[in-house]
C-alpha atoms as a PDB file:
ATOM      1  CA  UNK A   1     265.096 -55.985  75.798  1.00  0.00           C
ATOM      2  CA  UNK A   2     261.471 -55.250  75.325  1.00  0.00           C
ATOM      3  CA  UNK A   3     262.800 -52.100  72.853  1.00  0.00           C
ATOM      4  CA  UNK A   4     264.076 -55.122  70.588  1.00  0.00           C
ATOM      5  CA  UNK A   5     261.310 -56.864  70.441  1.00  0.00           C
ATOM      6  CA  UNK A   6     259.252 -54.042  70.155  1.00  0.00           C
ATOM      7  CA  UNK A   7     261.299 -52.232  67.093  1.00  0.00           C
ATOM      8  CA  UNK A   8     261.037 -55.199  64.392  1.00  0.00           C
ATOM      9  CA  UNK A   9     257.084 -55.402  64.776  1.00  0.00           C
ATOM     10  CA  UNK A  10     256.511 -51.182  64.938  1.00  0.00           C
ATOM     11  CA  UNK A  11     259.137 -51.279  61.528  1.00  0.00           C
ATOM     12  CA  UNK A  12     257.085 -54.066  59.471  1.00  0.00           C
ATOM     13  CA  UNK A  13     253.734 -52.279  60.200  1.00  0.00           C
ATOM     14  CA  UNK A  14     254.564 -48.901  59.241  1.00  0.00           C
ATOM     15  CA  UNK A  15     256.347 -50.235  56.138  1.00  0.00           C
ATOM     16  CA  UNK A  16     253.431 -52.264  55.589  1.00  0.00           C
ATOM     17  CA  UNK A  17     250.913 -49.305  55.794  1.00  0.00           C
ATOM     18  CA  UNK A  18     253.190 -47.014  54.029  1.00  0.00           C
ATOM     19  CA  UNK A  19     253.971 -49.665  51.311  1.00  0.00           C
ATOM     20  CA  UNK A  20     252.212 -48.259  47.896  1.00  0.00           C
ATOM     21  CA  UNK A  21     251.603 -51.746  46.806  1.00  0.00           C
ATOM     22  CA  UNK A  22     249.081 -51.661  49.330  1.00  0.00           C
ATOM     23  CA  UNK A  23     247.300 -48.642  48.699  1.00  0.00           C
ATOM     24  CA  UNK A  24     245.952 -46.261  51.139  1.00  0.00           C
ATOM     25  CA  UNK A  25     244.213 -49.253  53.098  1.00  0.00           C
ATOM     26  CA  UNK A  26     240.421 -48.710  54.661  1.00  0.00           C
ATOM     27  CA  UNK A  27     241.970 -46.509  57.949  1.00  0.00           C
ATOM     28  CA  UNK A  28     244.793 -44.735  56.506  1.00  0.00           C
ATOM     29  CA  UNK A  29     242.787 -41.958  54.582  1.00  0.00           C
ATOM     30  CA  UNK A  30     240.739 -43.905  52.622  1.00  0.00           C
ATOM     31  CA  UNK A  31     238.351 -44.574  55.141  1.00  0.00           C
ATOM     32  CA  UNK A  32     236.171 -47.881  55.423  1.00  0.00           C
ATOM     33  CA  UNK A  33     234.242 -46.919  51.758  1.00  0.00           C
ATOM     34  CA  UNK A  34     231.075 -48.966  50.930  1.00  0.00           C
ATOM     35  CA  UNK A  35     231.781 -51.862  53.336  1.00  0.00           C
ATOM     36  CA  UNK A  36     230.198 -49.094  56.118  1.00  0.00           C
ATOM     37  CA  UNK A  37     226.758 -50.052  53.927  1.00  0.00           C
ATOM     38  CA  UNK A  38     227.231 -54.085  54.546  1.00  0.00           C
ATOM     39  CA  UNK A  39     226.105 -54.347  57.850  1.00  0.00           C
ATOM     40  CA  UNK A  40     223.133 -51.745  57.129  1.00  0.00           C
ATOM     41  CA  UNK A  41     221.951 -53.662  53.890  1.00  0.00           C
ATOM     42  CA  UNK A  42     222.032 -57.085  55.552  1.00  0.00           C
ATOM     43  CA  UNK A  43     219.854 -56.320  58.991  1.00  0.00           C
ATOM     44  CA  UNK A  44     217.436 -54.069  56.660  1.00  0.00           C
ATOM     45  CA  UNK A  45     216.914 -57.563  54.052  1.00  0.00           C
ATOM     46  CA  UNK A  46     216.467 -59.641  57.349  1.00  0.00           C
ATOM     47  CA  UNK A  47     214.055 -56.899  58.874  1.00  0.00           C
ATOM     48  CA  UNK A  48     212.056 -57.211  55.221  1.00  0.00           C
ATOM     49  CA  UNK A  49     211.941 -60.397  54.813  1.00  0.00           C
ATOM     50  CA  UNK A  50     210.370 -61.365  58.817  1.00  0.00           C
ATOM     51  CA  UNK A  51     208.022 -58.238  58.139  1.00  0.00           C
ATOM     52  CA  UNK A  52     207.283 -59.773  54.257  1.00  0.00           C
ATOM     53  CA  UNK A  53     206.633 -63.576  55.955  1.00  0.00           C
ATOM     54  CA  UNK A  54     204.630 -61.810  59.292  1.00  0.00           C
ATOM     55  CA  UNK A  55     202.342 -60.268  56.975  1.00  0.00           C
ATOM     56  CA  UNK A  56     201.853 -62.851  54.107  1.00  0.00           C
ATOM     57  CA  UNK A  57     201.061 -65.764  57.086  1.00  0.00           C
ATOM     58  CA  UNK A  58     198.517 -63.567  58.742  1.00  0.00           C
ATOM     59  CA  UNK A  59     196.156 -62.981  55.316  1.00  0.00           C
ATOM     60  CA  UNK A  60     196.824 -66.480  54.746  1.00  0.00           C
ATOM     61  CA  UNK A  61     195.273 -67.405  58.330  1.00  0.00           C
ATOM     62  CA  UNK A  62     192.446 -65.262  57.821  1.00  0.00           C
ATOM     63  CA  UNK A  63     191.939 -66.429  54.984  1.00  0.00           C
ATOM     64  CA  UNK A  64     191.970 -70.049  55.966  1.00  0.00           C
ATOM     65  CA  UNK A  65     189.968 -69.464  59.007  1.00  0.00           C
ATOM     66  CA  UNK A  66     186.879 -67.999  56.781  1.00  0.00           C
ATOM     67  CA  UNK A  67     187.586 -71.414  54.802  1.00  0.00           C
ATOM     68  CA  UNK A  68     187.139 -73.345  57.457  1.00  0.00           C
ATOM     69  CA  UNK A  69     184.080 -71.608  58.762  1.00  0.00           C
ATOM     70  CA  UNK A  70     182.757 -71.830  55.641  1.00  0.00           C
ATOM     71  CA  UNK A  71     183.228 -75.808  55.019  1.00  0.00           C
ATOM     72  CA  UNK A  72     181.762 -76.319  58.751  1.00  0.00           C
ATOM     73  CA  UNK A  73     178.532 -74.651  57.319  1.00  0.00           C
ATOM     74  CA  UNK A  74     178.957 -71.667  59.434  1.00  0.00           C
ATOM     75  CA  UNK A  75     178.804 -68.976  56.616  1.00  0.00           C
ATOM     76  CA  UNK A  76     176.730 -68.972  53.329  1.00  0.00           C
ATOM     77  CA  UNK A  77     178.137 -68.851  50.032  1.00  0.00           C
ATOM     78  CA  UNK A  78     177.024 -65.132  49.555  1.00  0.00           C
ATOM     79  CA  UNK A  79     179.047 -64.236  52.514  1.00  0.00           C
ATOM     80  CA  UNK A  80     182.099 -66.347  52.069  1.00  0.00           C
ATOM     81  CA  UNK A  81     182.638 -64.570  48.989  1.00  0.00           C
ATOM     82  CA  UNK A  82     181.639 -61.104  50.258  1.00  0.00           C
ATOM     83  CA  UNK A  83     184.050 -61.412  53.385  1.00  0.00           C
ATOM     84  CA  UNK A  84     186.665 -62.772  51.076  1.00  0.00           C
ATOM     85  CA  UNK A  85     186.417 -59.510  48.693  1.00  0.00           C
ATOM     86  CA  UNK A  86     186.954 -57.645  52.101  1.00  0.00           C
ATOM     87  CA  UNK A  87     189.955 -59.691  52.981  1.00  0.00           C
ATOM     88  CA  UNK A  88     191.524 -59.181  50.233  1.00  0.00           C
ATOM     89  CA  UNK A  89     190.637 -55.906  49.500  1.00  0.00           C
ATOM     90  CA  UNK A  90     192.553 -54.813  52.520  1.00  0.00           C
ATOM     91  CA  UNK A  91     195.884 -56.794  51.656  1.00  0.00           C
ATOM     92  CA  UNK A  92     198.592 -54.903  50.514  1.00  0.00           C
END
């Protein structure tokens, strides 16, 4: 009984992979082609883009934090400017 069942399913796939209307498909010798690259593009955008907002937020802070020290009186004018040169100097 299980033979019967079995047959009709086992026919319609191998016509269906063997069909030329379908081409050679992504596992039947054309392998899976540029959608192997999807996965690989998306994770290294989401990678870039935490590394691009990490990076931007940090100058920002430092920047803001010399700000702040500076409003408070803390630092003169000669080296608010000359420590914000450095900082941004060094961004990249």
């Amino acid at each position: 009984m299980d033979a019967l069942l079995i047959s009709p399913i086992t026919t319609t796939l191998t016509s269906a992979a063997t069909d030329p209307r379908w081409g050679p498909g992504p596992w039947h010798g054309g392998g899976p082609g540029p959608w192997l690259l999807v996965p690989l593009v998306f994770w290294v955008l989401v990678i870039g883009a935490v590394v691009f907002t990490v990076r931007r937020r940090r100058s920002r802070s430092a920047e803001h934090v010399l700000r702040e020290a500076f409003a408070r009186g803390e630092v003169d004018e000669e080296g608010y400017r000359a420590r914000l040169a450095v900082l941004r100097s060094t961004r990249k």
